[in-house]
Protein backbone atom coordinates (compact mmCIF):
# COMPACT_ATOMS: atom_id res chain seq x y z
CA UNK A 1 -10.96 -39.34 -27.55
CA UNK A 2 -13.88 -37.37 -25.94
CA UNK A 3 -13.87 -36.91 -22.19
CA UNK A 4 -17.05 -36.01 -20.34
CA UNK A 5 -15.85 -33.95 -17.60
CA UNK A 6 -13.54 -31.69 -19.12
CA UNK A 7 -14.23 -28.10 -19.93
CA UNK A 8 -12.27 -26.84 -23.92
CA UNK A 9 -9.44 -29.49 -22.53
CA UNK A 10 -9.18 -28.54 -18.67
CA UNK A 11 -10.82 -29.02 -15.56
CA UNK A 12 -13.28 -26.72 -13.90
CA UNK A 13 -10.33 -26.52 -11.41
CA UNK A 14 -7.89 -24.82 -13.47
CA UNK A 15 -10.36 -22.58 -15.34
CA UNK A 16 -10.94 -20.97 -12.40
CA UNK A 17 -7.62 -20.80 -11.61
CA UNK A 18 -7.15 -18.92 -14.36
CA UNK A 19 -9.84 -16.24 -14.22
CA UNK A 20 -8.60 -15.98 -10.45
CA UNK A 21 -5.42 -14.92 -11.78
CA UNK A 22 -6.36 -12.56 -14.44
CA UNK A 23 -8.77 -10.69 -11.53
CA UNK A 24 -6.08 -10.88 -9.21
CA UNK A 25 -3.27 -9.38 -12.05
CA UNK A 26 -5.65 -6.86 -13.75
CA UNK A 27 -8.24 -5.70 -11.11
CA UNK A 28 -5.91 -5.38 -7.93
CA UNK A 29 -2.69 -4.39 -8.88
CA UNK A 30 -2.39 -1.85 -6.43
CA UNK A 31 -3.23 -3.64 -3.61
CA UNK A 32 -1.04 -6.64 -3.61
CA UNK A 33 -2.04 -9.23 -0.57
CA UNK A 34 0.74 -9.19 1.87
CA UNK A 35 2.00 -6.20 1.24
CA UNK A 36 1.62 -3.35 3.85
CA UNK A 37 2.11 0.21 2.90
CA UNK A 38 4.14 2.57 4.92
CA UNK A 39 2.11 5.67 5.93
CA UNK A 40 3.94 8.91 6.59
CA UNK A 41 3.96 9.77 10.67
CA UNK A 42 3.81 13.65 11.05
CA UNK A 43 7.35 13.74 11.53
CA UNK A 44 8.23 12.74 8.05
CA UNK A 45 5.75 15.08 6.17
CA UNK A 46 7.20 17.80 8.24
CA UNK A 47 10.94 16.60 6.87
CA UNK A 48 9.07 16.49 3.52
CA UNK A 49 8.03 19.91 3.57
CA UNK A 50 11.14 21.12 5.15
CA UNK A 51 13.26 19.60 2.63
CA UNK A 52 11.25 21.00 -0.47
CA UNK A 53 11.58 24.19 1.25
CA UNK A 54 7.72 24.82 1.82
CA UNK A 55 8.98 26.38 5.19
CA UNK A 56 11.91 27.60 7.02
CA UNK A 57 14.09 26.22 9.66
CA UNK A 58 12.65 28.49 12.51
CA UNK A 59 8.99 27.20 11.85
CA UNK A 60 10.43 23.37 11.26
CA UNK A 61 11.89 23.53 14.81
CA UNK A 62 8.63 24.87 16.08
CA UNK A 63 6.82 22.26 14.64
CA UNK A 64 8.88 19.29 15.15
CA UNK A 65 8.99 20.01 19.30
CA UNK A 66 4.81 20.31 19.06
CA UNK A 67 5.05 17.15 17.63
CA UNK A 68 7.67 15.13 19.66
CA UNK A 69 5.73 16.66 22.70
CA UNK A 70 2.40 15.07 21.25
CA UNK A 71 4.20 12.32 21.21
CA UNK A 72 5.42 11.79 24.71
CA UNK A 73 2.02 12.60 25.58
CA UNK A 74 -0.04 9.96 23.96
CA UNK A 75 2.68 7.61 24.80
């Protein structure tokens, strides 16, 4: 049987369905909707750093009380 309104054996609806899927899979699959990315406060790049050893504990002190005082300031 040949039906008039069908497109290759589905509706319009469902082809673009389908291409909505494919641009959604292949073109954004770094940004997903929904899902929220953590960004690093200074405090944690400053544990980074300390941790890989990119500077020592005298300067990671200095650092992290310039930063909690920033802190209390803009709070």
């Amino acid at each position: 049987m040949f039906y008039y309104n069908n497109f290759w054996g589905m509706d319009f609806i469902w082809w673009f369905v389908w291409i909505m899927m494919l641009i959604w899979i292949f073109a954004l699959p770094y940004d997903i909707p929904g899902q929220r990315n953590k960004k690093n406060s200074p405090l944690d790049t400053l544990q980074q750093r300390f941790a890989a050893g990119e500077i020592g504990p005298d300067e990671y002190q200095e650092r992290k009380k310039i930063i909690e005082i920033d802190y209390i300031q803009r709070s």
